[in-house]
PDB file of N, CA and C in Angstrom:
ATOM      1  N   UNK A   1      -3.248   2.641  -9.785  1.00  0.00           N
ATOM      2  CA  UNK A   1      -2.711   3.780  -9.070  1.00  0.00           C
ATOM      3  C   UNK A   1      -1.207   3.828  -9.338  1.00  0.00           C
ATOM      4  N   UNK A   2      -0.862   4.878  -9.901  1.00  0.00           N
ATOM      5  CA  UNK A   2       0.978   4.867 -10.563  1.00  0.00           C
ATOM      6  C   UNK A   2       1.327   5.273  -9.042  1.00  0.00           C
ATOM      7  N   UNK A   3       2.762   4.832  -8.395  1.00  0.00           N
ATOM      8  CA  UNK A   3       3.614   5.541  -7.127  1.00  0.00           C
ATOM      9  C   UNK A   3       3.179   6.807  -6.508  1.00  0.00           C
ATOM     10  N   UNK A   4       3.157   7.741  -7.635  1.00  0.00           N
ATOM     11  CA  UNK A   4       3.018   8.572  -7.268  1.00  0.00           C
ATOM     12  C   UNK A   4       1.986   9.102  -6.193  1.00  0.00           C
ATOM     13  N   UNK A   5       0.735   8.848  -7.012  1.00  0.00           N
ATOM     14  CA  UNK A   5      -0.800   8.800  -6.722  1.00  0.00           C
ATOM     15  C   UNK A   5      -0.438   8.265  -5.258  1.00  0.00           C
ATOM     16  N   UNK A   6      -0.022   6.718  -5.119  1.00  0.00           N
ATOM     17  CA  UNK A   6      -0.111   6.220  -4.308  1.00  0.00           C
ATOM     18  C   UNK A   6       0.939   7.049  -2.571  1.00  0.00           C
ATOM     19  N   UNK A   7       2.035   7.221  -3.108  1.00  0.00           N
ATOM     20  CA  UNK A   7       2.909   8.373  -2.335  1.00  0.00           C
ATOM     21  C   UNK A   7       2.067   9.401  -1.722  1.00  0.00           C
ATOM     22  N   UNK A   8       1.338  10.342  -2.227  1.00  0.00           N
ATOM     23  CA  UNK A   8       0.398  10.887  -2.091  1.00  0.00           C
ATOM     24  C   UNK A   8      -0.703  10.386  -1.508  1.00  0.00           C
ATOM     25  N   UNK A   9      -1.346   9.978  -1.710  1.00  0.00           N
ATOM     26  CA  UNK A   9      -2.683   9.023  -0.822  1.00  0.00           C
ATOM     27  C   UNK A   9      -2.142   8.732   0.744  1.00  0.00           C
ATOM     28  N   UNK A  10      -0.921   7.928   0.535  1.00  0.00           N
ATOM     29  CA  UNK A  10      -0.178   7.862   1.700  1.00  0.00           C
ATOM     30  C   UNK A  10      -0.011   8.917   2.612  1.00  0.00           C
ATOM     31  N   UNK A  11       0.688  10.198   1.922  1.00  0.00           N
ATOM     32  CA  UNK A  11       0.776  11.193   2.803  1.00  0.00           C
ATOM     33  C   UNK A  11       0.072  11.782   3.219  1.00  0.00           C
ATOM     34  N   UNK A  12      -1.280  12.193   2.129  1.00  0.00           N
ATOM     35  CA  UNK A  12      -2.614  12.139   3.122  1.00  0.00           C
ATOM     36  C   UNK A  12      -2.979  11.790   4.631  1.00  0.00           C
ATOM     37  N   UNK A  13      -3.225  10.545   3.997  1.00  0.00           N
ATOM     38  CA  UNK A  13      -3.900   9.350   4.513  1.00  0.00           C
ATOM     39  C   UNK A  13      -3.121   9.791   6.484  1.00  0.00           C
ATOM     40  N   UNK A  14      -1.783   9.869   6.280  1.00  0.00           N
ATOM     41  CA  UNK A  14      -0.948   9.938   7.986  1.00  0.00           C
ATOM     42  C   UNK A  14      -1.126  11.145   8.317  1.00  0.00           C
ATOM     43  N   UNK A  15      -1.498  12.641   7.480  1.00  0.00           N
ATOM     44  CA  UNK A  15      -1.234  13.914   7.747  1.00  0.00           C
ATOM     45  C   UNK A  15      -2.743  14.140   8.617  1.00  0.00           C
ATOM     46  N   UNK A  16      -4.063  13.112   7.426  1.00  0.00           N
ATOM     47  CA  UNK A  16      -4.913  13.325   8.473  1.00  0.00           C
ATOM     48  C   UNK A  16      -5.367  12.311   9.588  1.00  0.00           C
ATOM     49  N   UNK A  17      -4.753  11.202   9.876  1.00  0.00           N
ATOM     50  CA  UNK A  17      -4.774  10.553  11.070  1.00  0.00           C
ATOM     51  C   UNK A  17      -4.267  10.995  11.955  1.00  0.00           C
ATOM     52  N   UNK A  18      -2.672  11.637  11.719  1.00  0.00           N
ATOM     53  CA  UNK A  18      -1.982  12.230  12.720  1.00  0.00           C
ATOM     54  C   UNK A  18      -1.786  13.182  13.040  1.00  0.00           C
ATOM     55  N   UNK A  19      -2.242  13.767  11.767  1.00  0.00           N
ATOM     56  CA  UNK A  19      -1.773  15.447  11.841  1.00  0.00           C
ATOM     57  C   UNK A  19      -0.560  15.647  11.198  1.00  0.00           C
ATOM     58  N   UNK A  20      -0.109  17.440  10.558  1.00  0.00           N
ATOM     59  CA  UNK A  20       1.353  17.130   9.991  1.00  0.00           C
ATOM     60  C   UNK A  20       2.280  16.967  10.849  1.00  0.00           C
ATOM     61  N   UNK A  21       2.747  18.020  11.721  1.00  0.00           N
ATOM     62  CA  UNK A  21       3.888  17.703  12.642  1.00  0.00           C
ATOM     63  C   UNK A  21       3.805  15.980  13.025  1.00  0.00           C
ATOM     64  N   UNK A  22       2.939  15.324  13.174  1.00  0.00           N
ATOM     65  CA  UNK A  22       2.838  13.656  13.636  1.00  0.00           C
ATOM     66  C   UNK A  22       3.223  12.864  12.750  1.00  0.00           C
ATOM     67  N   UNK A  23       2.746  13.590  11.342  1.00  0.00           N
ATOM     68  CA  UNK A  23       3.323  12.537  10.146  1.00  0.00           C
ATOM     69  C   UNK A  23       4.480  12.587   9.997  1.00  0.00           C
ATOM     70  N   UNK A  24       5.456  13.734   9.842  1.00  0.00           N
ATOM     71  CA  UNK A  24       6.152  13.814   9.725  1.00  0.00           C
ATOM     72  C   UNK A  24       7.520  13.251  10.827  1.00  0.00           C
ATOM     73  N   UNK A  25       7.102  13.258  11.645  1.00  0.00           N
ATOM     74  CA  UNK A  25       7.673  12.619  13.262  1.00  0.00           C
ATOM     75  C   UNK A  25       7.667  11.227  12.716  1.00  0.00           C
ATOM     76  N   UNK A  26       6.691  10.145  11.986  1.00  0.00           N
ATOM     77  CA  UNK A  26       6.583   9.229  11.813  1.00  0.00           C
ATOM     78  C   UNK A  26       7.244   8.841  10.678  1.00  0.00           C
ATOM     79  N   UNK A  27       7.453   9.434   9.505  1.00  0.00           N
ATOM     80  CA  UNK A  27       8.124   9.111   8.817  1.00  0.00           C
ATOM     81  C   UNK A  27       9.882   9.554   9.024  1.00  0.00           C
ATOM     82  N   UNK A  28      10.544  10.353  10.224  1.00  0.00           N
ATOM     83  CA  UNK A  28      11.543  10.360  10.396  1.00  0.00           C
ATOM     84  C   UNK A  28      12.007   9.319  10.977  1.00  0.00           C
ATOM     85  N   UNK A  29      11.114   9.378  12.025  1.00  0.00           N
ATOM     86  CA  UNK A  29      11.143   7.830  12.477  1.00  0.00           C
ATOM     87  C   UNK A  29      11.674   6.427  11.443  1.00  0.00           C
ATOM     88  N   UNK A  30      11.111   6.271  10.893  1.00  0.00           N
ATOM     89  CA  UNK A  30      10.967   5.035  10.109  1.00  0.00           C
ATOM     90  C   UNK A  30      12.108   4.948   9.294  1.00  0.00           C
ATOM     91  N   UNK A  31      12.623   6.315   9.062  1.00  0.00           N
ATOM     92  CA  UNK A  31      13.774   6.464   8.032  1.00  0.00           C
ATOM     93  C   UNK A  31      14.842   6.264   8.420  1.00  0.00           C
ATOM     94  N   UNK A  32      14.968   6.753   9.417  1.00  0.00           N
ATOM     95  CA  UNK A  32      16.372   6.743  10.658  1.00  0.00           C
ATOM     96  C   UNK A  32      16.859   5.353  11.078  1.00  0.00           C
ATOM     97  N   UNK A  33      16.081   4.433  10.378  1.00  0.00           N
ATOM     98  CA  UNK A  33      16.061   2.867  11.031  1.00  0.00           C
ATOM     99  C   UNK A  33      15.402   2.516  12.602  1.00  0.00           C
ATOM    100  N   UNK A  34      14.512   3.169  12.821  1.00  0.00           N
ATOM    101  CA  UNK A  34      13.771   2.677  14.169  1.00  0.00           C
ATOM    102  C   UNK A  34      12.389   2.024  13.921  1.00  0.00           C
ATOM    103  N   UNK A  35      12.313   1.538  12.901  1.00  0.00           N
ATOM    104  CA  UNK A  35      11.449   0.940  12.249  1.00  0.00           C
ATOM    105  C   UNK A  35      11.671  -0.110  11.565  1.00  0.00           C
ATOM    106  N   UNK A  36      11.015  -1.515  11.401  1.00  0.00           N
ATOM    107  CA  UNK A  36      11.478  -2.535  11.023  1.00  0.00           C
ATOM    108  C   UNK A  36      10.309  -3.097  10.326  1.00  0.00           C
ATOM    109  N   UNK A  37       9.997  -2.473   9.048  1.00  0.00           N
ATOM    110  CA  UNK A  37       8.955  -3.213   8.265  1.00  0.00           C
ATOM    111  C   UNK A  37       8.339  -4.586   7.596  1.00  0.00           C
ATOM    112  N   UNK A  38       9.848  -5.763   8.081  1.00  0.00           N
ATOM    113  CA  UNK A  38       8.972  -6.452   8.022  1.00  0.00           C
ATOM    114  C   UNK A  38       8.911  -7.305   9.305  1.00  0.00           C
ATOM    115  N   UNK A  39       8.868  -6.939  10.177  1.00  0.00           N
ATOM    116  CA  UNK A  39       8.523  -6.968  11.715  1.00  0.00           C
ATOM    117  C   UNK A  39       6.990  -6.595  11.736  1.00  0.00           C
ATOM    118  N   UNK A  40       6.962  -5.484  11.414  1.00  0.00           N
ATOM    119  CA  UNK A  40       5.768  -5.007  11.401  1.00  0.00           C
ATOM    120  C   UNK A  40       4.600  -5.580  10.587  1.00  0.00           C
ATOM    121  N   UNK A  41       4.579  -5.860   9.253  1.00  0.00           N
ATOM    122  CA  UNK A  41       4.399  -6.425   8.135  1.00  0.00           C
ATOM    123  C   UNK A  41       3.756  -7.790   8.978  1.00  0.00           C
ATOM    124  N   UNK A  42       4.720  -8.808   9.486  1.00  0.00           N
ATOM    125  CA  UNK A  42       4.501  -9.961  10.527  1.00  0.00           C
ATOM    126  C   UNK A  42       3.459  -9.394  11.412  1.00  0.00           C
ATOM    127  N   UNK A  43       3.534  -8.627  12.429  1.00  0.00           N
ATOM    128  CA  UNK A  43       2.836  -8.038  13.395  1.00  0.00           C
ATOM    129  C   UNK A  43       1.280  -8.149  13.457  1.00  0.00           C
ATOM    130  N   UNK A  44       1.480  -7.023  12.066  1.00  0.00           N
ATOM    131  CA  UNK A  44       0.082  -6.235  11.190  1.00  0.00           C
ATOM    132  C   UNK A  44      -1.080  -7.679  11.029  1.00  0.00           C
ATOM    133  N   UNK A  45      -0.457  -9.015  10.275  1.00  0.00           N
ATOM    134  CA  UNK A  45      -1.116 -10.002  10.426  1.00  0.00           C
ATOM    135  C   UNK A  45      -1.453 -10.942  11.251  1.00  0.00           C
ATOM    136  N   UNK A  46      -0.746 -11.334  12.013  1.00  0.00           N
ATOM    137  CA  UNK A  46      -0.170 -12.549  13.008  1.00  0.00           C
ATOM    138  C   UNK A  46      -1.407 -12.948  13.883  1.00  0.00           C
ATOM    139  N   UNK A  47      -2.642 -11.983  13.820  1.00  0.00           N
ATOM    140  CA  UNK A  47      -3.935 -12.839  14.153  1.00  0.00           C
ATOM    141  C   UNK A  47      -4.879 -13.240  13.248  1.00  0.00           C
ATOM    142  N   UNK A  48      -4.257 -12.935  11.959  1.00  0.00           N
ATOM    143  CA  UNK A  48      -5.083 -13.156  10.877  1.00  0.00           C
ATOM    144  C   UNK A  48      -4.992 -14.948  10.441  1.00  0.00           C
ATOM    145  N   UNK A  49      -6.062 -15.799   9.802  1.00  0.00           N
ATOM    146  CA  UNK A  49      -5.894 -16.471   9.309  1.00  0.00           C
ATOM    147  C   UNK A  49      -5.453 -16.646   7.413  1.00  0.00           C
ATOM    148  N   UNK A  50      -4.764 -17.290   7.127  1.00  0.00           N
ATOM    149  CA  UNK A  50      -4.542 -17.191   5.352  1.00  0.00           C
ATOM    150  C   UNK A  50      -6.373 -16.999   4.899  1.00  0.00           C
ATOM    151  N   UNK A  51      -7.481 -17.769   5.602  1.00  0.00           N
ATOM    152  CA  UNK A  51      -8.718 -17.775   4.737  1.00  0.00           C
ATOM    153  C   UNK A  51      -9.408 -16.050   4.893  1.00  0.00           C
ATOM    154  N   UNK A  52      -8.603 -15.968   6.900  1.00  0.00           N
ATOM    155  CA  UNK A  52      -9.404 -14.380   7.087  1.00  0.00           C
ATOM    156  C   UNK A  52      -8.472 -13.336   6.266  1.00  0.00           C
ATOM    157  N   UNK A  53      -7.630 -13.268   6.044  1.00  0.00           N
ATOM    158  CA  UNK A  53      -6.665 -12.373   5.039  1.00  0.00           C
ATOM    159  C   UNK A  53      -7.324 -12.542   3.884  1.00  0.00           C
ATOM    160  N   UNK A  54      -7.651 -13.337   3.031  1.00  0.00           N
ATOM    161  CA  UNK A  54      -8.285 -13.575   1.754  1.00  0.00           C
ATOM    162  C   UNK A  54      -9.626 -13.264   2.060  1.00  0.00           C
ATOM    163  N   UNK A  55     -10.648 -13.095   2.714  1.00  0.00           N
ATOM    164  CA  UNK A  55     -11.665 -12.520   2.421  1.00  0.00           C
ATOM    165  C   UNK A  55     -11.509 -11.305   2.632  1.00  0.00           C
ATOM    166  N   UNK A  56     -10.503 -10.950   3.479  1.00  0.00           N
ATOM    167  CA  UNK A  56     -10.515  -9.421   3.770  1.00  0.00           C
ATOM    168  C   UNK A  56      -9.788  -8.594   2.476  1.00  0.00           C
ATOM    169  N   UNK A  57      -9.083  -9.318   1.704  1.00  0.00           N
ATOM    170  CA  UNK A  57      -8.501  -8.823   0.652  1.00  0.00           C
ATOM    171  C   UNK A  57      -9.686  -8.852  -0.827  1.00  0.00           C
ATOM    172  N   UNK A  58     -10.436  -9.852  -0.583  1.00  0.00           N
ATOM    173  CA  UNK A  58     -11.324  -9.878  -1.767  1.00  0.00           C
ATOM    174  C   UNK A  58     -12.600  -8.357  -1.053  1.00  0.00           C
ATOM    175  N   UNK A  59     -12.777  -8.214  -0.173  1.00  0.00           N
ATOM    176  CA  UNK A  59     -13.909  -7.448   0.313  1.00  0.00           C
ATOM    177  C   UNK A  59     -13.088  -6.222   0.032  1.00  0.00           C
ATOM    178  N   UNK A  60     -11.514  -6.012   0.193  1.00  0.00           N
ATOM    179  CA  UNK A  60     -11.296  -4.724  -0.192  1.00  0.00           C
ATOM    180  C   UNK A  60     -11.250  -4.410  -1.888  1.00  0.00           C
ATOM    181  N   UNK A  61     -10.927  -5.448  -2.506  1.00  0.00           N
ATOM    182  CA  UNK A  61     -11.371  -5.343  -4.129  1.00  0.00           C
ATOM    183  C   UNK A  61     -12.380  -5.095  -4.597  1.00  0.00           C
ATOM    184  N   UNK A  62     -13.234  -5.352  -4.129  1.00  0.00           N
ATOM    185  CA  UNK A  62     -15.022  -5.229  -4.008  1.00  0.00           C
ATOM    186  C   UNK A  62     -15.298  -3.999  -4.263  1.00  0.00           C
ATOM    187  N   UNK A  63     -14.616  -3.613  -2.686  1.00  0.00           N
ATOM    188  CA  UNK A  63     -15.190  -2.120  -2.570  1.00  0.00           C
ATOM    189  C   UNK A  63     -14.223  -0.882  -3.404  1.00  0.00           C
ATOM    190  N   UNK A  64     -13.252  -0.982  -3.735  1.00  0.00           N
ATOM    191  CA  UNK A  64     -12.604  -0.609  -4.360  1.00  0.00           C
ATOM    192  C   UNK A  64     -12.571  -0.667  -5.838  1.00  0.00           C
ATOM    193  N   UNK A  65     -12.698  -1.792  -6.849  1.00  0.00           N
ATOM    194  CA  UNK A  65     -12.616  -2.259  -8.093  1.00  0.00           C
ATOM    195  C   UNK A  65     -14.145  -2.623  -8.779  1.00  0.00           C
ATOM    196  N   UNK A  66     -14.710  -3.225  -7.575  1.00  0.00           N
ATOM    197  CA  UNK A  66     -15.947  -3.597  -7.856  1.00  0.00           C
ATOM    198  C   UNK A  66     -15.202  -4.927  -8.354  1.00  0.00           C
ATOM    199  N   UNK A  67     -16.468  -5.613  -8.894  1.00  0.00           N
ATOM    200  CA  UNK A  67     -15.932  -7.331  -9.204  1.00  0.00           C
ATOM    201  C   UNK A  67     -14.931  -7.446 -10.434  1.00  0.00           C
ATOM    202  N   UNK A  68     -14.590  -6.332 -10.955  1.00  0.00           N
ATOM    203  CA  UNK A  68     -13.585  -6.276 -12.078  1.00  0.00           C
ATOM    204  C   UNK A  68     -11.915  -6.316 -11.222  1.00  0.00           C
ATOM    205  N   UNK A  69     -11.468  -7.343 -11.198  1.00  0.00           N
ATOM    206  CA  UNK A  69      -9.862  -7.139 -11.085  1.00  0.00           C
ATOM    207  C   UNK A  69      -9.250  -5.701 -11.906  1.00  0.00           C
ATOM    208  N   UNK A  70      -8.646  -5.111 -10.772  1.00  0.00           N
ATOM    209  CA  UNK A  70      -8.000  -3.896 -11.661  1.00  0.00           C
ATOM    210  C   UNK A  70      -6.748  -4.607 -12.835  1.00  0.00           C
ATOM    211  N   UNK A  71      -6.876  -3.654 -13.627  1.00  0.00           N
ATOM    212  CA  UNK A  71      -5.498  -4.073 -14.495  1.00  0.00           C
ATOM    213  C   UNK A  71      -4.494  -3.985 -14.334  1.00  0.00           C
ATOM    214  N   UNK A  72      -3.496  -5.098 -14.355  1.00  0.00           N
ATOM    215  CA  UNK A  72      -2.410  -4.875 -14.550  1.00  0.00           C
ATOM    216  C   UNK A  72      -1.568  -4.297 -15.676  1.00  0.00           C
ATOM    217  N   UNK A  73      -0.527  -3.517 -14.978  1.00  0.00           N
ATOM    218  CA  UNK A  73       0.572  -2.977 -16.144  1.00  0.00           C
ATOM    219  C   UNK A  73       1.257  -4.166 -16.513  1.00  0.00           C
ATOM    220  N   UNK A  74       1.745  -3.698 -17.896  1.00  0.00           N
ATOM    221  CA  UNK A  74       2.964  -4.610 -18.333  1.00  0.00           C
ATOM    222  C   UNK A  74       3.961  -4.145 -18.244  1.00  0.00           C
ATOM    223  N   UNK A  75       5.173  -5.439 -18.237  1.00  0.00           N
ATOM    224  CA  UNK A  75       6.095  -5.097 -17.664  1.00  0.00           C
ATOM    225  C   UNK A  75       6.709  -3.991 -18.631  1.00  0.00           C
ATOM    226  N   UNK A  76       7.722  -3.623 -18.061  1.00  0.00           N
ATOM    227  CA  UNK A  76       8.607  -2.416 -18.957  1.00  0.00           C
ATOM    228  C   UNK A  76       9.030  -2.887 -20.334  1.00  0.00           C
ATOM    229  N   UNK A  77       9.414  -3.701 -20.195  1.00  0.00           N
ATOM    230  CA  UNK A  77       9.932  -4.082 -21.224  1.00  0.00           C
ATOM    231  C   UNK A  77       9.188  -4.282 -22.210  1.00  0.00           C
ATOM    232  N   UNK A  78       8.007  -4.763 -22.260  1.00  0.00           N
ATOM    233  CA  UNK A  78       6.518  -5.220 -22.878  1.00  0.00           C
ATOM    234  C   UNK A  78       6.221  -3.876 -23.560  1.00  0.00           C
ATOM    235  N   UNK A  79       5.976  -2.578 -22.539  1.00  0.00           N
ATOM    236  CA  UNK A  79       5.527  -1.746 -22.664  1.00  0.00           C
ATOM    237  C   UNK A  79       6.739  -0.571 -24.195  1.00  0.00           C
ATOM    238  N   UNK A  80       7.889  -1.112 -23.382  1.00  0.00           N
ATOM    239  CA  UNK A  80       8.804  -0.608 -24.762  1.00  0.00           C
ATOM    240  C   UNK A  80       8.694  -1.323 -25.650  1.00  0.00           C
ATOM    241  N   UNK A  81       8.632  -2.509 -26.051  1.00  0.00           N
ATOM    242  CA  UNK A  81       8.204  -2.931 -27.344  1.00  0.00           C
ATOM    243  C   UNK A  81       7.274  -2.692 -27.875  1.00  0.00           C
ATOM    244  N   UNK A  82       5.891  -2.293 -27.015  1.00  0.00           N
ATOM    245  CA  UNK A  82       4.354  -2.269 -27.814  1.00  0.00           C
ATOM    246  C   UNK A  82       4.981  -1.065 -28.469  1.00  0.00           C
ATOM    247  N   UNK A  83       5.594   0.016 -28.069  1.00  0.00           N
ATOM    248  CA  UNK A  83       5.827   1.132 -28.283  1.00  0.00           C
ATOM    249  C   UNK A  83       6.672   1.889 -29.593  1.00  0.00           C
ATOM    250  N   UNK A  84       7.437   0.373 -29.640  1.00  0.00           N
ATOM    251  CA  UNK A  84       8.056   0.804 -31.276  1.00  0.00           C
ATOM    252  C   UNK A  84       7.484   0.181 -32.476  1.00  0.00           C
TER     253      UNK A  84
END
């Protein structure tokens, strides 16, 4: 998924949980500094175990990728050399 895609998915993703006027409330929010991501980030896990995080991360690859690891890009630099 390039940024973009992903930017998008995102904005989706809050416009229809919250609605637009809500998404947008939420991302002013966050911008303005009343938001502390990696507070949150901490938060989001802090009842998780390292083994329950790892199955929950392999079950979302699953369902997402299927048993194929998605590919990684190479780095930029990689990518300008294949290129000349």
């Amino acid at each position: 998924m390039t940024d973009t895609e992903l930017h998008n998915a995102g904005m989706k993703a809050l416009r229809d949980a919250l609605g637009r006027s809500e998404a947008m409330r939420f991302i002013a929010h966050t911008k303005k500094g009343g938001f502390d991501y990696t507070e949150w980030r901490q938060d989001l896990f802090e009842d998780l175990t390292p083994e329950e995080l790892n199955r929950q991360a392999m079950a979302y690859q699953r369902e997402h990728y299927g048993d194929t690891p998605p590919r990684r890009r190479a780095a930029p630099e990689r990518e300008l050399a294949a290129a000349n």
